[in-house]
N, C-alpha and C. Protein backbone atom coordinates (compact mmCIF):
# COMPACT_ATOMS: atom_id res chain seq x y z
N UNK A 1 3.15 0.78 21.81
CA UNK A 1 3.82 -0.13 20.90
C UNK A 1 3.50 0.28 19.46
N UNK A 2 4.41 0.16 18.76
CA UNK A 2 4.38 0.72 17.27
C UNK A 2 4.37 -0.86 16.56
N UNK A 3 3.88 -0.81 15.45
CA UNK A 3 3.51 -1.95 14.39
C UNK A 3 3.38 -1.57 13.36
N UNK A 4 4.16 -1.88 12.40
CA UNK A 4 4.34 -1.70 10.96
C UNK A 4 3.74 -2.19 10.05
N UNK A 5 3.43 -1.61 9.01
CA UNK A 5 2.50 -2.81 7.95
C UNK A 5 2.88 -2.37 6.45
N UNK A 6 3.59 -3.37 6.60
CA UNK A 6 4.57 -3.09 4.77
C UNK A 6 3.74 -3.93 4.12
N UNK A 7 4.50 -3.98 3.06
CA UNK A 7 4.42 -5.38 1.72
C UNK A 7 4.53 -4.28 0.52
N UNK A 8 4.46 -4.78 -0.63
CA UNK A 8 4.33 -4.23 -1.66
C UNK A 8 3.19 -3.77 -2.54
N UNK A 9 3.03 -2.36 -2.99
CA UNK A 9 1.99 -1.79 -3.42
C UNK A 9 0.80 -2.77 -3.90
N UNK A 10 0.07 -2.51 -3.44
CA UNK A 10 -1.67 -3.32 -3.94
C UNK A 10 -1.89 -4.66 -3.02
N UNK A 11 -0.91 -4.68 -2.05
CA UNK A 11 -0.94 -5.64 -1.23
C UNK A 11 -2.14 -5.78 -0.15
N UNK A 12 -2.73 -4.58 -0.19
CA UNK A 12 -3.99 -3.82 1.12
C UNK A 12 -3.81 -2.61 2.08
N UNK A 13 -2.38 -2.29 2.12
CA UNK A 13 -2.13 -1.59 3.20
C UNK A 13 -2.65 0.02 3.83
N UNK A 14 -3.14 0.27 2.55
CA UNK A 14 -3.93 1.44 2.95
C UNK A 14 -5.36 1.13 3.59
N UNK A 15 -6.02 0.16 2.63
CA UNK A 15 -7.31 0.12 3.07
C UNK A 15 -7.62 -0.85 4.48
N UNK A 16 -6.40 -1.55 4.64
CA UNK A 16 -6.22 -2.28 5.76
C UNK A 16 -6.27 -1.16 6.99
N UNK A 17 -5.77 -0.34 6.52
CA UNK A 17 -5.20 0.28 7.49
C UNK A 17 -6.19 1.35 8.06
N UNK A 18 -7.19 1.85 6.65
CA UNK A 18 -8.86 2.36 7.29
C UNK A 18 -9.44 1.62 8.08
N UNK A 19 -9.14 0.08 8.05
CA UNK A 19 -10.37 -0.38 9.24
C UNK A 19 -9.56 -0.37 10.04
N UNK A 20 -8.38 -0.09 10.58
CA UNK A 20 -7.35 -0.45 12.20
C UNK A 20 -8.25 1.23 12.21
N UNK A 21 -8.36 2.19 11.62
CA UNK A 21 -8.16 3.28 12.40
C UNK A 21 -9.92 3.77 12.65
N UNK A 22 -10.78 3.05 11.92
CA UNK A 22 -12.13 2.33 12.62
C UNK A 22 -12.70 1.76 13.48
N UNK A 23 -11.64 1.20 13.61
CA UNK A 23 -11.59 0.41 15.30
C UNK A 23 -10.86 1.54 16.38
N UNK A 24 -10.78 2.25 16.25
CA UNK A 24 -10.01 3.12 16.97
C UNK A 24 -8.40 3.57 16.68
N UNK A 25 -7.59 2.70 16.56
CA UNK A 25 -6.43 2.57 16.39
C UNK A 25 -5.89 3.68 15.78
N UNK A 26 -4.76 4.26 16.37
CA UNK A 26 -3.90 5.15 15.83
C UNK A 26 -2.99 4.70 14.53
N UNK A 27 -3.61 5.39 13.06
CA UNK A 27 -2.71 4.74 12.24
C UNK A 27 -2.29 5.81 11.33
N UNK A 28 -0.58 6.08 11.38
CA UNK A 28 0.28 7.03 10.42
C UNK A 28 0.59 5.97 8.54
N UNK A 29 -0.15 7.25 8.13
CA UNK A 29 0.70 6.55 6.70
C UNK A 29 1.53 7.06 6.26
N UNK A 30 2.83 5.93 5.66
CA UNK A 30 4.31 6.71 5.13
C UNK A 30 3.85 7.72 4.47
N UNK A 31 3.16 7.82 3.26
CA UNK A 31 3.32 8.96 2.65
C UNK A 31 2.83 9.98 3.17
N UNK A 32 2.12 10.72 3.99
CA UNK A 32 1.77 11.24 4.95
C UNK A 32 3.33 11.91 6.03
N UNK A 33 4.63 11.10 5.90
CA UNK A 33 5.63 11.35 6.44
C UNK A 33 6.91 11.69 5.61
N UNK A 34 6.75 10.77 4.70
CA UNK A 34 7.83 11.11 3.98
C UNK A 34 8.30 12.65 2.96
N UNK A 35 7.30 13.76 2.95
CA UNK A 35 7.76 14.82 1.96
C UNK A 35 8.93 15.28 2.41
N UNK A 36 9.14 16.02 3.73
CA UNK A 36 10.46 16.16 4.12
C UNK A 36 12.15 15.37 3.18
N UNK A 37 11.60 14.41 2.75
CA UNK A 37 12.46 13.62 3.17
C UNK A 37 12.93 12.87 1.57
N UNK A 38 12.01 13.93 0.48
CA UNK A 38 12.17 13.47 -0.98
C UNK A 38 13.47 14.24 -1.33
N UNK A 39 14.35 13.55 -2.09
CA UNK A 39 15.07 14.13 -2.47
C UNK A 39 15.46 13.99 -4.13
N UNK A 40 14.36 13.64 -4.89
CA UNK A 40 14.35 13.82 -6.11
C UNK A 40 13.04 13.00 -6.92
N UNK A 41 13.17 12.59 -7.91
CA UNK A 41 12.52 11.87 -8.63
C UNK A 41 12.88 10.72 -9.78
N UNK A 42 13.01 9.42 -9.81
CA UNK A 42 13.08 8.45 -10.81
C UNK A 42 12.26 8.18 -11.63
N UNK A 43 12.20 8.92 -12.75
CA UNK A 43 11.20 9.46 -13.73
C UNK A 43 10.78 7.96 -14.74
N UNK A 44 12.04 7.25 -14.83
CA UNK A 44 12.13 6.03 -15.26
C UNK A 44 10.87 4.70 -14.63
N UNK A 45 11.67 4.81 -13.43
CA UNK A 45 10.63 3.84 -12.50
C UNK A 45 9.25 4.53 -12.01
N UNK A 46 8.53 6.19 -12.29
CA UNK A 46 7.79 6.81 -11.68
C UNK A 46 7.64 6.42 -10.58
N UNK A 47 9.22 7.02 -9.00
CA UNK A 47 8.74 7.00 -7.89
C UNK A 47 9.49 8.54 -7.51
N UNK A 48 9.16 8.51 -6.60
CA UNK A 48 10.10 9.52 -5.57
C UNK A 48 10.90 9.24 -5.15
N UNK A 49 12.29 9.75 -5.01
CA UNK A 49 13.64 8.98 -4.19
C UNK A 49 13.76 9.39 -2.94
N UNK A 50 13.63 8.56 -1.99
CA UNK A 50 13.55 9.36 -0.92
C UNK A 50 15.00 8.83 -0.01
N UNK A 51 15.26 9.80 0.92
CA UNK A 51 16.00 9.56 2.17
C UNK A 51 15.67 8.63 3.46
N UNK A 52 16.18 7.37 2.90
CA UNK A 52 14.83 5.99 3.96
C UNK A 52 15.82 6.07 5.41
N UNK A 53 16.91 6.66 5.40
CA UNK A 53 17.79 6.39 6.55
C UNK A 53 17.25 7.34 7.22
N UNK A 54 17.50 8.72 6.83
CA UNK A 54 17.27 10.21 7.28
C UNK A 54 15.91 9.90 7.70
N UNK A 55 14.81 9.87 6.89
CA UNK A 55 13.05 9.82 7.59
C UNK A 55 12.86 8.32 8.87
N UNK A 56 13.76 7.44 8.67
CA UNK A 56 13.46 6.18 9.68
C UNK A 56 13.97 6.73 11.07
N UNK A 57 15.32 7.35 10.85
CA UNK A 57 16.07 8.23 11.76
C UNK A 57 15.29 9.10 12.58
N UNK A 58 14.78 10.02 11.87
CA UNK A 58 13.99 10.97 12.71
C UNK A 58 12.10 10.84 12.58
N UNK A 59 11.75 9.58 12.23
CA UNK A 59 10.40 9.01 12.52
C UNK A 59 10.16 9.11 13.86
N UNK A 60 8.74 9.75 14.38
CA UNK A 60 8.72 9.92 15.69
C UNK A 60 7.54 8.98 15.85
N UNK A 61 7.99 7.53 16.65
CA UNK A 61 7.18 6.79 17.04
C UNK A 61 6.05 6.55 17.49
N UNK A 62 4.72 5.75 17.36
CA UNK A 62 3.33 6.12 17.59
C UNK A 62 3.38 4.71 18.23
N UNK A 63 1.93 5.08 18.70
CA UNK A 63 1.34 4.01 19.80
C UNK A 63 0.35 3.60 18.85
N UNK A 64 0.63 2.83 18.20
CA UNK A 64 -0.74 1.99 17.32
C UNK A 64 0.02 1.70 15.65
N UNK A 65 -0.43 2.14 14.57
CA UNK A 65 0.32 1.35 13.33
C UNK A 65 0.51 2.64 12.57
N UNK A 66 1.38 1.59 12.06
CA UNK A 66 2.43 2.84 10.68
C UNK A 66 2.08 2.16 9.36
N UNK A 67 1.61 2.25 8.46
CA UNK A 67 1.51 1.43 7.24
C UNK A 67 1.90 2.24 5.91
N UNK A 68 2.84 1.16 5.21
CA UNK A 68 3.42 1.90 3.93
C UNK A 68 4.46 1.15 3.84
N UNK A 69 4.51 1.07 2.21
CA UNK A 69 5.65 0.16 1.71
C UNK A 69 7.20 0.05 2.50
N UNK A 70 7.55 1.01 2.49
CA UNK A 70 8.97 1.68 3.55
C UNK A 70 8.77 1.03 5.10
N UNK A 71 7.50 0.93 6.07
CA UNK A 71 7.27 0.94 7.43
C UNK A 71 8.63 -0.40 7.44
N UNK A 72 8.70 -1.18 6.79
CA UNK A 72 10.11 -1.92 7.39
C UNK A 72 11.08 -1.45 8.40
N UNK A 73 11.33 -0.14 7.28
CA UNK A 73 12.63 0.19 7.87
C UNK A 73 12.58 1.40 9.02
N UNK A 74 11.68 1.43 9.70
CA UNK A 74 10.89 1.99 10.82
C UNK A 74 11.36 1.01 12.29
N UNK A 75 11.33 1.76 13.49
CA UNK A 75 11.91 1.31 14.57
C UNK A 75 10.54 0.55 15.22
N UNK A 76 9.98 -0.54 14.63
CA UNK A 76 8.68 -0.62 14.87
C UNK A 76 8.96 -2.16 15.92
N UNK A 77 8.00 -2.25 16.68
CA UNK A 77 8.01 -3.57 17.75
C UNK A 77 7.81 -4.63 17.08
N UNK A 78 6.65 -4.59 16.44
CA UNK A 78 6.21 -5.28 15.37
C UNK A 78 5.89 -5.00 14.07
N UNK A 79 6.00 -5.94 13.38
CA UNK A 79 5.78 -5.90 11.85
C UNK A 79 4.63 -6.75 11.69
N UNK A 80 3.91 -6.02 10.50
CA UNK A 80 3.26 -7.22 9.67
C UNK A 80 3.40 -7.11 8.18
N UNK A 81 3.41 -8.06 7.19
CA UNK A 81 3.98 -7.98 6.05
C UNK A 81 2.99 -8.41 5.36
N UNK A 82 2.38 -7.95 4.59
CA UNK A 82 1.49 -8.40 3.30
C UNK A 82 1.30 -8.99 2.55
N UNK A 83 1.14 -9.99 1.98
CA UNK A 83 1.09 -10.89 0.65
C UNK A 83 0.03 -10.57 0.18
N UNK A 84 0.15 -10.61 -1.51
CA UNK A 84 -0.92 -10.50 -2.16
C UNK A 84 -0.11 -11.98 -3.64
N UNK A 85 -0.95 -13.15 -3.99
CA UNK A 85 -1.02 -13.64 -5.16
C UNK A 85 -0.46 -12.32 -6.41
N UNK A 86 0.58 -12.78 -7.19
CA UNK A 86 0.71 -11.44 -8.14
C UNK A 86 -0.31 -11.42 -9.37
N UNK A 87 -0.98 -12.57 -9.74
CA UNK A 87 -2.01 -12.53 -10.68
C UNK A 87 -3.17 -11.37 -10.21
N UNK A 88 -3.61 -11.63 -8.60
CA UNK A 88 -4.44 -10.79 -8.43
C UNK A 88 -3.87 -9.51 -7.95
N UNK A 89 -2.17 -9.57 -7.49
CA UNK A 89 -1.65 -8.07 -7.03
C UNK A 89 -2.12 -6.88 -8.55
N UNK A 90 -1.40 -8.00 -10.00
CA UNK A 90 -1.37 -7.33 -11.13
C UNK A 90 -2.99 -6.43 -11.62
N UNK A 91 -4.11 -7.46 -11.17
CA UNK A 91 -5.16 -6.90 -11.43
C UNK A 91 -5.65 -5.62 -10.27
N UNK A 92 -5.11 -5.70 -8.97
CA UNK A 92 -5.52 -4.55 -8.35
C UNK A 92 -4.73 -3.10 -8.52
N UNK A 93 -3.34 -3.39 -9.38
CA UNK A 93 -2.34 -2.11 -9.34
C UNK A 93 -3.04 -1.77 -10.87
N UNK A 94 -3.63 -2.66 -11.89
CA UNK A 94 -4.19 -2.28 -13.14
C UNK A 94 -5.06 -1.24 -13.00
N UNK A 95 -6.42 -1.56 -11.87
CA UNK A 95 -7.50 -1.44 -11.40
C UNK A 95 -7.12 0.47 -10.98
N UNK A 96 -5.81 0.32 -10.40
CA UNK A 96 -5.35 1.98 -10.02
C UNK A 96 -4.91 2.54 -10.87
N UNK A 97 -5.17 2.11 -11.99
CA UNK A 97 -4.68 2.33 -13.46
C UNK A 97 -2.50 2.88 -13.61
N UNK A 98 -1.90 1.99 -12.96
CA UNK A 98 -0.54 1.80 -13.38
C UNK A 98 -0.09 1.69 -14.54
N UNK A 99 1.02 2.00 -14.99
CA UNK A 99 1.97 1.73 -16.08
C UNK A 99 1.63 0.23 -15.79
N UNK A 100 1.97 -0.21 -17.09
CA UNK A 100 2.37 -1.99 -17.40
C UNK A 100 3.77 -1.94 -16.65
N UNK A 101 4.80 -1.62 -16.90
CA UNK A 101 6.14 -1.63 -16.66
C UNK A 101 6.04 -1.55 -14.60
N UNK A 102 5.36 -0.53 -14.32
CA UNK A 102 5.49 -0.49 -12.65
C UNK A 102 4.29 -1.50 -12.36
N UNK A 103 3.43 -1.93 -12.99
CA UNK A 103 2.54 -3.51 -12.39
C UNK A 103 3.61 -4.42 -12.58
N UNK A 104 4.51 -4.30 -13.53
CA UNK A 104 5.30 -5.73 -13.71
C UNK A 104 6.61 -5.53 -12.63
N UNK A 105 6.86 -4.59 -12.28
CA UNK A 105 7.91 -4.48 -11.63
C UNK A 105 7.37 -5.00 -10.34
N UNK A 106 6.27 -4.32 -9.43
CA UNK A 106 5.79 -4.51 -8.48
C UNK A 106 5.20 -6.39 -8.33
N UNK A 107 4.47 -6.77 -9.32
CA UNK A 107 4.10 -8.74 -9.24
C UNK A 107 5.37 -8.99 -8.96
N UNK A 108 6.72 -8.35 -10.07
CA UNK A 108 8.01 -9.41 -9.83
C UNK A 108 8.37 -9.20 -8.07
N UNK A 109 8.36 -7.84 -7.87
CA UNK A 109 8.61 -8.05 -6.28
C UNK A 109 8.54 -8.95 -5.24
N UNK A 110 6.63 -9.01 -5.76
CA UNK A 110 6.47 -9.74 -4.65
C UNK A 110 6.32 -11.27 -4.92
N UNK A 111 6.66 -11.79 -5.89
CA UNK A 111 7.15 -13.03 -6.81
C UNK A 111 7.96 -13.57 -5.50
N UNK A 112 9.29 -12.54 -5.98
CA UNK A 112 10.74 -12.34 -4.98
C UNK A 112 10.22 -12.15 -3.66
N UNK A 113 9.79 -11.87 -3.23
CA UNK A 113 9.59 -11.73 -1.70
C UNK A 113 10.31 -10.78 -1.19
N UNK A 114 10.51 -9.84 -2.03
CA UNK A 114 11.20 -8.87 -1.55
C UNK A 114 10.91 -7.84 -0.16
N UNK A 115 9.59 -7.66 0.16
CA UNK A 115 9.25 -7.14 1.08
C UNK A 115 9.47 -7.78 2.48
N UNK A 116 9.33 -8.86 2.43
CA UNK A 116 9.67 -10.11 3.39
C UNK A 116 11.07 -9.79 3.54
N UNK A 117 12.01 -10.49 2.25
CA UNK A 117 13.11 -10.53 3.22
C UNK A 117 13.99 -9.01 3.48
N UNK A 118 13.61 -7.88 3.03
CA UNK A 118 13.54 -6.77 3.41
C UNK A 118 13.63 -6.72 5.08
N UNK A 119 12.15 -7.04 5.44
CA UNK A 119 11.84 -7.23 6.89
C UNK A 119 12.81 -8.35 7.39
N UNK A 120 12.85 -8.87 7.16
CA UNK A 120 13.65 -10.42 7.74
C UNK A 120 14.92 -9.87 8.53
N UNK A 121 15.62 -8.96 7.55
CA UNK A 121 17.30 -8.18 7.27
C UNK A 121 16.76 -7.10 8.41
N UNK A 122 15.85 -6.83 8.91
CA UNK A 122 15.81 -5.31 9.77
C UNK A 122 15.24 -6.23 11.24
N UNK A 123 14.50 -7.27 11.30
CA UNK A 123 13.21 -7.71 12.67
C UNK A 123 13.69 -9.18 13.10
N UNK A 124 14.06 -9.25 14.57
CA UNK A 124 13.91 -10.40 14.82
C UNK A 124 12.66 -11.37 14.52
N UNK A 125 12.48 -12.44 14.35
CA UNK A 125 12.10 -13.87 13.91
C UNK A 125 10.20 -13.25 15.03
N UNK A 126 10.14 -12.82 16.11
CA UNK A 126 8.94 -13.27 16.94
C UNK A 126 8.44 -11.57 16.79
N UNK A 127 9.10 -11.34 16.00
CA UNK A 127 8.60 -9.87 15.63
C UNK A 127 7.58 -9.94 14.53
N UNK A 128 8.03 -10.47 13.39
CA UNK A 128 7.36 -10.80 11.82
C UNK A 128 5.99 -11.58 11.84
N UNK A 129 4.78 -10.84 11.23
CA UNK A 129 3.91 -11.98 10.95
C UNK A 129 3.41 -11.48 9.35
N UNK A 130 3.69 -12.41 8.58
CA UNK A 130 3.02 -12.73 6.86
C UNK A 130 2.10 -12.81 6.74
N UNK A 131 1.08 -12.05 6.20
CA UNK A 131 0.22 -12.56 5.75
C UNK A 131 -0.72 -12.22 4.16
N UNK A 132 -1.33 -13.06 4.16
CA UNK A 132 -1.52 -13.29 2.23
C UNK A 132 -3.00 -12.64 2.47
N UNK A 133 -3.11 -11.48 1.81
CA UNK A 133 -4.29 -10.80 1.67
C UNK A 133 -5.20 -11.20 0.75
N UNK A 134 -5.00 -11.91 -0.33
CA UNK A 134 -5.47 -12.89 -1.79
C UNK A 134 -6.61 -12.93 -1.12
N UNK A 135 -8.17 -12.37 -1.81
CA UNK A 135 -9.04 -12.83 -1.71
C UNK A 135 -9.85 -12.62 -0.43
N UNK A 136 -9.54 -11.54 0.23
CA UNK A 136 -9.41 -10.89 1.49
C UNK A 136 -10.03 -10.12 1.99
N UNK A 137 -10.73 -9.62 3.02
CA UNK A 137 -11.54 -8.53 2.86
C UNK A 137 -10.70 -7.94 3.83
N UNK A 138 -10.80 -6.22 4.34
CA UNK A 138 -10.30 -5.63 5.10
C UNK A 138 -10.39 -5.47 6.32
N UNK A 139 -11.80 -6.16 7.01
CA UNK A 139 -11.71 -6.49 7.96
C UNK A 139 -11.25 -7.62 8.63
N UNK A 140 -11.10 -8.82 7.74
CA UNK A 140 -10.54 -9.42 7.92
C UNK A 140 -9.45 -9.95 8.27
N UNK A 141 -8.46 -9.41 7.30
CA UNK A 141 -6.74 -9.11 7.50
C UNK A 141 -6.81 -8.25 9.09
N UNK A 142 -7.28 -7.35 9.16
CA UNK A 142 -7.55 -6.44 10.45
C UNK A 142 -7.65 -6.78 11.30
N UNK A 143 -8.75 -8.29 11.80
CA UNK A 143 -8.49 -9.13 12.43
C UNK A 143 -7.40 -9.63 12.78
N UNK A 144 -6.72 -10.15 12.12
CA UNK A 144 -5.92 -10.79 11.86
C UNK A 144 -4.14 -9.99 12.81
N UNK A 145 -4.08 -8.80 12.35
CA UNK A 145 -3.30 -7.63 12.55
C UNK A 145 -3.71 -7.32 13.54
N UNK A 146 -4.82 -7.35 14.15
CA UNK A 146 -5.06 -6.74 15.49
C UNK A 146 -5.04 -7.70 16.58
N UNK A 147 -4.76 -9.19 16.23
CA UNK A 147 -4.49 -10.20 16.87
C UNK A 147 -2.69 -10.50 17.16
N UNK A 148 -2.52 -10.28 16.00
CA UNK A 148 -0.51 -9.97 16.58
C UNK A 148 -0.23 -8.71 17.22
N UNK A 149 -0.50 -7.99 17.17
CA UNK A 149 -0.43 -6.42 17.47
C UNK A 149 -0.81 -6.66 19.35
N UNK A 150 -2.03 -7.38 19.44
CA UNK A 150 -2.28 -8.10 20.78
C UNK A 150 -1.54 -8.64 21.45
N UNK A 151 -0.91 -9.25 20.52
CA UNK A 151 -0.25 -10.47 21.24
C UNK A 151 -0.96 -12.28 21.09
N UNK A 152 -2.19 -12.00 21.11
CA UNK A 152 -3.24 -12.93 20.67
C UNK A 152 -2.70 -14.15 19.46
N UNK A 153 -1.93 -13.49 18.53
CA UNK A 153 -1.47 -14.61 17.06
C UNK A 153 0.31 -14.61 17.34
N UNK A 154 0.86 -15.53 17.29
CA UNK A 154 2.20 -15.72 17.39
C UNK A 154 2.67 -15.23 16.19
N UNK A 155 4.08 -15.03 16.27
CA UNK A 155 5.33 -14.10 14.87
C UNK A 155 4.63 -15.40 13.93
N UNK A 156 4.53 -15.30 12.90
CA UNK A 156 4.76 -16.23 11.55
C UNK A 156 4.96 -15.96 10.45
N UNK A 157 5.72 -16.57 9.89
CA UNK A 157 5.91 -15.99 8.10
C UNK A 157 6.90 -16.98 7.66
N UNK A 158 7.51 -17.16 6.20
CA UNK A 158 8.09 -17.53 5.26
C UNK A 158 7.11 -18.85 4.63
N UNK A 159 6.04 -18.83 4.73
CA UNK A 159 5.23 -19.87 4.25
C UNK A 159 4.37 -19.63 3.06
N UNK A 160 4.50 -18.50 2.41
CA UNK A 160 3.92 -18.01 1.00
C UNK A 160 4.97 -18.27 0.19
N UNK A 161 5.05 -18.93 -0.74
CA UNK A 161 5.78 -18.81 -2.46
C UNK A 161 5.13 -18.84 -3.64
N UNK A 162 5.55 -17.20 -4.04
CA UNK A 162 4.89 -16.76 -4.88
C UNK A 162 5.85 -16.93 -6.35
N UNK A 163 6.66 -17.74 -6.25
CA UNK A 163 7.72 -17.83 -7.22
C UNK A 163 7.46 -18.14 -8.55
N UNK A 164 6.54 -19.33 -8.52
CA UNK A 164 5.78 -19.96 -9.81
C UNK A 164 5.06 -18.72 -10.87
N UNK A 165 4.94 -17.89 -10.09
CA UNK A 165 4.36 -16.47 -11.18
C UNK A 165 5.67 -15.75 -11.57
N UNK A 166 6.79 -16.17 -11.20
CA UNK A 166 8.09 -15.53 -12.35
C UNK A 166 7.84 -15.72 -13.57
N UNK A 167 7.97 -14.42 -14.43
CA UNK A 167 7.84 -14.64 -15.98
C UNK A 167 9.18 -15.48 -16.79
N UNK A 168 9.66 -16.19 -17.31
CA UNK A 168 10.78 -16.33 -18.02
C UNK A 168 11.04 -15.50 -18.99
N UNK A 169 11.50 -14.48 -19.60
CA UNK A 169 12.11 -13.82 -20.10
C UNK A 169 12.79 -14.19 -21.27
């Protein structure tokens, strides 16, 4: 069984994803998959543009977790989706020393819930589980992920709103 672990940058998903593969667990990270599959650069937004159809297309499925912003759009059994508070998302993408402009882009994301309903648009309802990393440690969430991944924690999500941290403009 494959299990995905999105959300948006600074959400945990890397370091989440050191303790699944501590525990044993087989875990691929997108970027780790995606070079094939760049097909330019958005110098504006500093990302890579990649081919998400072409690399989801020919993603060759694993028995344990996939983690990375993209794993949405991955043929995965399960998902799990990330929350992070954007006050504290903003201080951990600072912390990786980001542009102001890509910390603000990334809080508004996940303001929007964009990663969510991303997933929502690709995973049936008992597929999805949310969860808010705020304040979190990595074994913890891990827990947590290794309990849906089980079977152990039922699908859950749309119960974070992070909306109140929209800037007005």
């Amino acid at each position: 069984m494959m299990c995905g672990i999105t959300g948006t940058p600074g959400t945990g998903k890397s370091m989440i994803g050191e303790e699944l593969a501590r525990r044993g667990y087989t875990v691929v990270h997108q970027a780790m998959t995606v070079g094939p599959y760049v097909t330019g650069d958005d110098e504006e937004r500093d990302v890579q543009v990649i081919d998400v159809d072409r690399w989801a297309d020919e993603f060759r499925p694993v028995d344990g977790f996939v983690e990375g912003h993209m794993a949405h759009y991955l043929p995965c059994d399960r998902i799990v989706v990330l929350r992070c508070r954007p006050d504290e998302l903003k201080t951990r993408l600072a912390q990786r020393k980001y542009r102001a402009s890509k910390i603000k882009e990334n809080a508004e994301a996940e303001a929007l819930d964009v990663c969510l309903i991303e997933t929502v648009e690709e995973f049936d309802s008992p597929q999805i589980f949310e969860l808010d990393t705020t304040g979190r440690d990595a074994a913890w969430c891990a827990d947590k992920i290794e309990g849906f991944f089980k079977g152990e924690l039922a699908a859950d999500f749309g119960h974070i709103d992070w909306s109140a941290f929209l800037e007005v403009n």
